[in-house]
N, C-alpha and C. Protein backbone atom coordinates (compact mmCIF):
# COMPACT_ATOMS: atom_id res chain seq x y z
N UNK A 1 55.72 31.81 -31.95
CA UNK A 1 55.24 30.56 -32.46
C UNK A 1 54.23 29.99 -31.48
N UNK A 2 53.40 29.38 -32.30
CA UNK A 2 52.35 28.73 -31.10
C UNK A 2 52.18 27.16 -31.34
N UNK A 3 52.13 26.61 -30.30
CA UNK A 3 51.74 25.29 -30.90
C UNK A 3 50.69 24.31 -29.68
N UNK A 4 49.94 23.36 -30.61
CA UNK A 4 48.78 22.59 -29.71
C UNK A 4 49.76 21.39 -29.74
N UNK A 5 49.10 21.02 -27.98
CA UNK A 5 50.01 20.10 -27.63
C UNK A 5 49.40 18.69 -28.68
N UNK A 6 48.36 18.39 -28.76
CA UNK A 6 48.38 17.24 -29.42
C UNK A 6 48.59 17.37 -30.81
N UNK A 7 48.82 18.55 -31.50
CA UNK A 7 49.72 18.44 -33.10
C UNK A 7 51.10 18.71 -33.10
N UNK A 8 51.64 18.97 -31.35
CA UNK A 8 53.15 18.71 -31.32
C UNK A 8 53.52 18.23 -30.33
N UNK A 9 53.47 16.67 -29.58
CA UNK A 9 53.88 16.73 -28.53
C UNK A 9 55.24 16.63 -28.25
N UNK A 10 55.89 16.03 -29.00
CA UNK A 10 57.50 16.40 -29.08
C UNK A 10 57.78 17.93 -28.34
N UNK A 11 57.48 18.92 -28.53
CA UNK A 11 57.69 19.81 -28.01
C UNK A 11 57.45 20.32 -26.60
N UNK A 12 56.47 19.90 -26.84
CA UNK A 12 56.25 19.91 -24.89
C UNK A 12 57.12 19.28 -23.84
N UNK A 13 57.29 18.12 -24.64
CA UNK A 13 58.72 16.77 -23.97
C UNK A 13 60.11 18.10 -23.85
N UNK A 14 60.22 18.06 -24.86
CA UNK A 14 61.67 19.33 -25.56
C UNK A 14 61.64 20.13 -24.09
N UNK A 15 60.86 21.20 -24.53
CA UNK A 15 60.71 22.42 -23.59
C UNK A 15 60.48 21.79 -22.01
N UNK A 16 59.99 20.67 -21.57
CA UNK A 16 59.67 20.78 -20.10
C UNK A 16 58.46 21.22 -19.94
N UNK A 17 57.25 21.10 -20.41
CA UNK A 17 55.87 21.87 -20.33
C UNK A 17 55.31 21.17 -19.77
N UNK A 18 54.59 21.42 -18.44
CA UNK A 18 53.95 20.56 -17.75
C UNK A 18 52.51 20.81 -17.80
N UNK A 19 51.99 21.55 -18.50
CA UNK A 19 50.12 22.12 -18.54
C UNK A 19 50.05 23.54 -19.68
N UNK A 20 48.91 23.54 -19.74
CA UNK A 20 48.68 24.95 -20.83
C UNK A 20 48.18 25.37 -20.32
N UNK A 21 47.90 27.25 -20.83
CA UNK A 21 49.11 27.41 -21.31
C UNK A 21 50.30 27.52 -20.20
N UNK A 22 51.28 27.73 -21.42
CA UNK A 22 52.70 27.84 -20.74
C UNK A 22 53.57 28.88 -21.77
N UNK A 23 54.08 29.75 -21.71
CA UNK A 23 54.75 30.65 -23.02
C UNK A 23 55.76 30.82 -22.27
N UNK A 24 57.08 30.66 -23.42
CA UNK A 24 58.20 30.67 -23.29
C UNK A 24 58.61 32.23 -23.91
N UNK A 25 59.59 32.92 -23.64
CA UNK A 25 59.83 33.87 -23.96
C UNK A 25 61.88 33.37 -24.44
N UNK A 26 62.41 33.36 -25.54
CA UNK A 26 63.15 33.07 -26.18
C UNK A 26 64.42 34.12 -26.04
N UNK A 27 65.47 34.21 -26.07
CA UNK A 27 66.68 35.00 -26.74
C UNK A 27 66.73 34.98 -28.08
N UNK A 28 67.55 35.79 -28.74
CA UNK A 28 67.58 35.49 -30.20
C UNK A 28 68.74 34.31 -30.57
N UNK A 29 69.29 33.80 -29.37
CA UNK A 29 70.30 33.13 -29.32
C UNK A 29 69.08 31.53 -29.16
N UNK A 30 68.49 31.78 -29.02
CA UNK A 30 67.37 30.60 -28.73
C UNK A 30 67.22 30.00 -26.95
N UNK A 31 67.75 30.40 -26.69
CA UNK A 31 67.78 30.22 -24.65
C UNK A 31 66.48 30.72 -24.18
N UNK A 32 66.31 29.85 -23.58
CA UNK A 32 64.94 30.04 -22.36
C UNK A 32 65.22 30.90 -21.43
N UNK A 33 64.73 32.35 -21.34
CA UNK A 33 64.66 33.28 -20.83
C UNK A 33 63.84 33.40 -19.64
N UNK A 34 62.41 32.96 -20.06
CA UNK A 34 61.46 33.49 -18.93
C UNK A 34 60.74 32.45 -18.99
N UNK A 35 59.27 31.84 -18.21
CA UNK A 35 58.38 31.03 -18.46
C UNK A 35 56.96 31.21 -17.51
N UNK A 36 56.27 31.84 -18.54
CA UNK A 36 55.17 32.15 -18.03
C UNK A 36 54.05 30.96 -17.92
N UNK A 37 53.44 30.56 -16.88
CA UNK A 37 52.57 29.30 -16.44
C UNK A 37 51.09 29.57 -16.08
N UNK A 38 50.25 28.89 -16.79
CA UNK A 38 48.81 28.98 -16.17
C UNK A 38 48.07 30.34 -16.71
N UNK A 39 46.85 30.28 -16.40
CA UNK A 39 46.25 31.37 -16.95
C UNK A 39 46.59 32.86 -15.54
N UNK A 40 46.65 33.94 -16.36
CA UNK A 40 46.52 35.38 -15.55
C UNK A 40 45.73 36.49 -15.90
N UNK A 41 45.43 37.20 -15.05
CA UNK A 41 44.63 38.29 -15.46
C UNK A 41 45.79 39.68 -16.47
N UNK A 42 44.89 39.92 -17.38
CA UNK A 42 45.93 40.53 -18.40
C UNK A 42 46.38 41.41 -17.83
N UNK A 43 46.78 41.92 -17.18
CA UNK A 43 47.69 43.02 -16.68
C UNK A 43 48.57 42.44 -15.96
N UNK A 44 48.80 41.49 -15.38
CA UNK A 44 49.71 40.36 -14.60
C UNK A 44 50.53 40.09 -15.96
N UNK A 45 49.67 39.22 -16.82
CA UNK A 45 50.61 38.69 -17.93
C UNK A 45 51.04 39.63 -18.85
N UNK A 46 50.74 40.69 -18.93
CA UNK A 46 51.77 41.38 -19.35
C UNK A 46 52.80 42.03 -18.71
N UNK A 47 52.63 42.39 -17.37
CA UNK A 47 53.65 42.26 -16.43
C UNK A 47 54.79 41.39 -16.90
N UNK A 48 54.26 40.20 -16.83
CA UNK A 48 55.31 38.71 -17.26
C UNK A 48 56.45 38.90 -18.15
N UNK A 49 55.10 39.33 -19.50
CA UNK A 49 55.95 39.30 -20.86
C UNK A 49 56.47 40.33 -20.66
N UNK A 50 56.65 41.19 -20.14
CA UNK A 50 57.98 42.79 -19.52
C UNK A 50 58.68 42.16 -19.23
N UNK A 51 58.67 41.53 -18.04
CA UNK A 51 59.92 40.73 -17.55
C UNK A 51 60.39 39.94 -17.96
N UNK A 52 60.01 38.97 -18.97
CA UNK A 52 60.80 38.06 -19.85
C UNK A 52 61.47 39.41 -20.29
N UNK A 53 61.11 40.18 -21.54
CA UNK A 53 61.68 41.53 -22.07
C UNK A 53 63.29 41.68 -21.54
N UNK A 54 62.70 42.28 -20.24
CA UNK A 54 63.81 42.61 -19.35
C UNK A 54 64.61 41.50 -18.94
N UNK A 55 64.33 40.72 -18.54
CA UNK A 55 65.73 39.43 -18.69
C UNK A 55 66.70 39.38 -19.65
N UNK A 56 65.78 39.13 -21.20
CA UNK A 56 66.49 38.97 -22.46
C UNK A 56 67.41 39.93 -21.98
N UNK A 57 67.12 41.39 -22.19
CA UNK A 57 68.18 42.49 -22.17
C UNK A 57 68.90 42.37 -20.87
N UNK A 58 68.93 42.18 -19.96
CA UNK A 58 70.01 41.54 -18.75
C UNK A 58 71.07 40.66 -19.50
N UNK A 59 70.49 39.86 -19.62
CA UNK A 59 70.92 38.38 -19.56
C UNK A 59 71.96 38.67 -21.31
N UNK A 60 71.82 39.91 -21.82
CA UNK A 60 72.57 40.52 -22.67
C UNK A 60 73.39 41.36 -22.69
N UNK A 61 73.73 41.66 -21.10
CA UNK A 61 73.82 42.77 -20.62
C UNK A 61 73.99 44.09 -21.32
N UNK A 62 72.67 44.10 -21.84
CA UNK A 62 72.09 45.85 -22.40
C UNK A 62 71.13 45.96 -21.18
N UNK A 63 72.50 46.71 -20.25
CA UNK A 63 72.10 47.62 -19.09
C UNK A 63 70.77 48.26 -18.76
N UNK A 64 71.08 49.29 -19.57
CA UNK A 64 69.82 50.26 -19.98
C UNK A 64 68.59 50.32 -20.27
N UNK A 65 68.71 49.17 -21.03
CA UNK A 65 67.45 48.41 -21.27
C UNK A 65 66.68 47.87 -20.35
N UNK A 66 67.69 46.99 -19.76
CA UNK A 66 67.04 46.26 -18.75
C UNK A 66 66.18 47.10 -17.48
N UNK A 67 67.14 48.07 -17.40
CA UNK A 67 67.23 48.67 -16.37
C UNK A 67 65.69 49.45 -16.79
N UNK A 68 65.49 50.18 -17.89
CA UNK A 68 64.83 50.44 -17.97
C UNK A 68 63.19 50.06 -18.33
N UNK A 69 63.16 48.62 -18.51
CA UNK A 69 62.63 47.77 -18.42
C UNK A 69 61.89 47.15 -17.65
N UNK A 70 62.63 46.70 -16.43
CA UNK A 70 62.24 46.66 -14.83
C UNK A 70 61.48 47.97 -14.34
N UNK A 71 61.78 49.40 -14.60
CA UNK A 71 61.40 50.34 -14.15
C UNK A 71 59.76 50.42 -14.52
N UNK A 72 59.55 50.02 -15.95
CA UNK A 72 58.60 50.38 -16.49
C UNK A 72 57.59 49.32 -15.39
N UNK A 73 58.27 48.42 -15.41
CA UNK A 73 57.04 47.01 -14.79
C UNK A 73 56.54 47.45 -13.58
N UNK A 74 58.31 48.15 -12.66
CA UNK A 74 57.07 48.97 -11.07
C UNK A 74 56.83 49.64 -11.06
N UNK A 75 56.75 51.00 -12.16
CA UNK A 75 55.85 51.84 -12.37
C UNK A 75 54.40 51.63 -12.79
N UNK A 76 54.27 51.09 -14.08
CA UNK A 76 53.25 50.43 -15.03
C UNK A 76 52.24 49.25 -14.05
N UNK A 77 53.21 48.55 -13.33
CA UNK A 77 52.31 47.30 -13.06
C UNK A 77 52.65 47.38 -11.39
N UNK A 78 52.62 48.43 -10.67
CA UNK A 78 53.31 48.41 -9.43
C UNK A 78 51.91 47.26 -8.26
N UNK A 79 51.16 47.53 -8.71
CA UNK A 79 50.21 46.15 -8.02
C UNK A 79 50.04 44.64 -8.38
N UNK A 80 51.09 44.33 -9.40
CA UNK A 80 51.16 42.69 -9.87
C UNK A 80 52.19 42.45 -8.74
N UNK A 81 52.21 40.88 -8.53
CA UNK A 81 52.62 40.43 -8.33
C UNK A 81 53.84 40.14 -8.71
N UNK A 82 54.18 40.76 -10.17
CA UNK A 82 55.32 40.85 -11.12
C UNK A 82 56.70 41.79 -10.28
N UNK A 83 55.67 42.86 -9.68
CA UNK A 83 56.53 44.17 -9.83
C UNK A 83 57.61 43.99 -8.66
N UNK A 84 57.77 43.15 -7.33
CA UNK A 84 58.27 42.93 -6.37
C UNK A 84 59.70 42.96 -7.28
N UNK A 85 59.50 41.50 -8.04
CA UNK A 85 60.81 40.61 -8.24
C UNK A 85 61.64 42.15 -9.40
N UNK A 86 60.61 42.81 -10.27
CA UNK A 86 61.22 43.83 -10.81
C UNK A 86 62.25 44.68 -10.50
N UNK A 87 61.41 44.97 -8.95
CA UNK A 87 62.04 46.21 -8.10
C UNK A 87 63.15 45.22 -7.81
N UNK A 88 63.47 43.80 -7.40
CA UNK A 88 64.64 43.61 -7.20
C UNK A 88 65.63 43.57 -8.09
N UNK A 89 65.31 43.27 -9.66
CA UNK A 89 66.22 42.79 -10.33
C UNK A 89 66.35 44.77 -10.70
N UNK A 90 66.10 45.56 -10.69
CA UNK A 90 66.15 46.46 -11.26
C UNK A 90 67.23 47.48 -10.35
C-alpha cells in the first residue's frame, strides 16, 4: 500500500513516520516488522526489503527461511551496510 502524506495524514500519526520516504514492511498478522527510512541507493534498499523478509520469517519462527534469508543478504549484498546486522541475525 502506498500512501501521500497530505491525502493521509492520520497515518503517518498511526505508524510513527517522521519524513518520506519511510516503508514499513508488515506481518500478515499486521505487526511492524522492519522500517526502512530516507532515501538509498537500490542495492542497499533492497538489502532492507530482504531483511524486513527475513525478520517476518524469524519473528515466525520459519527457521529456514530466515536463515536462509539472512544468507542470501551476505552473500547477495555482502558490501551494504545491510549485510553486517544479517551476518548477525543469521
Amino acid at each position: 500500500m502506498e500512501a501521500h502524506i497530505k491525502e493521509h495524514p492520520v497515518w503517518f500519526h498511526r505508524f510513527d513516520v517522521l519524513w518520506t520516504p519511510t516503508v514499513l514492511i508488515f506481518d500478515a498478522d499486521g505487526s511492524e516488522r522492519h522500517r526502512i527510512e530516507g532515501y538509498l541507493p537500490n542495492a542497499e534498499f533492497r538489502a532492507q526489503l530482504e531483511l524486513g523478509l527475513a525478520r517476518v520469517a524469524f519473528m515466525h519462527k520459519q527457521w529456514a527461511d530466515a536463515e536462509r534469508r539472512y544468507s542470501d543478504i551476505v552473500r547477495n549484498y555482502r558490501d551494504s551496510a545491510t549485510a553486517p546486522e544479517a551476518l548477525d541475525w543469521q
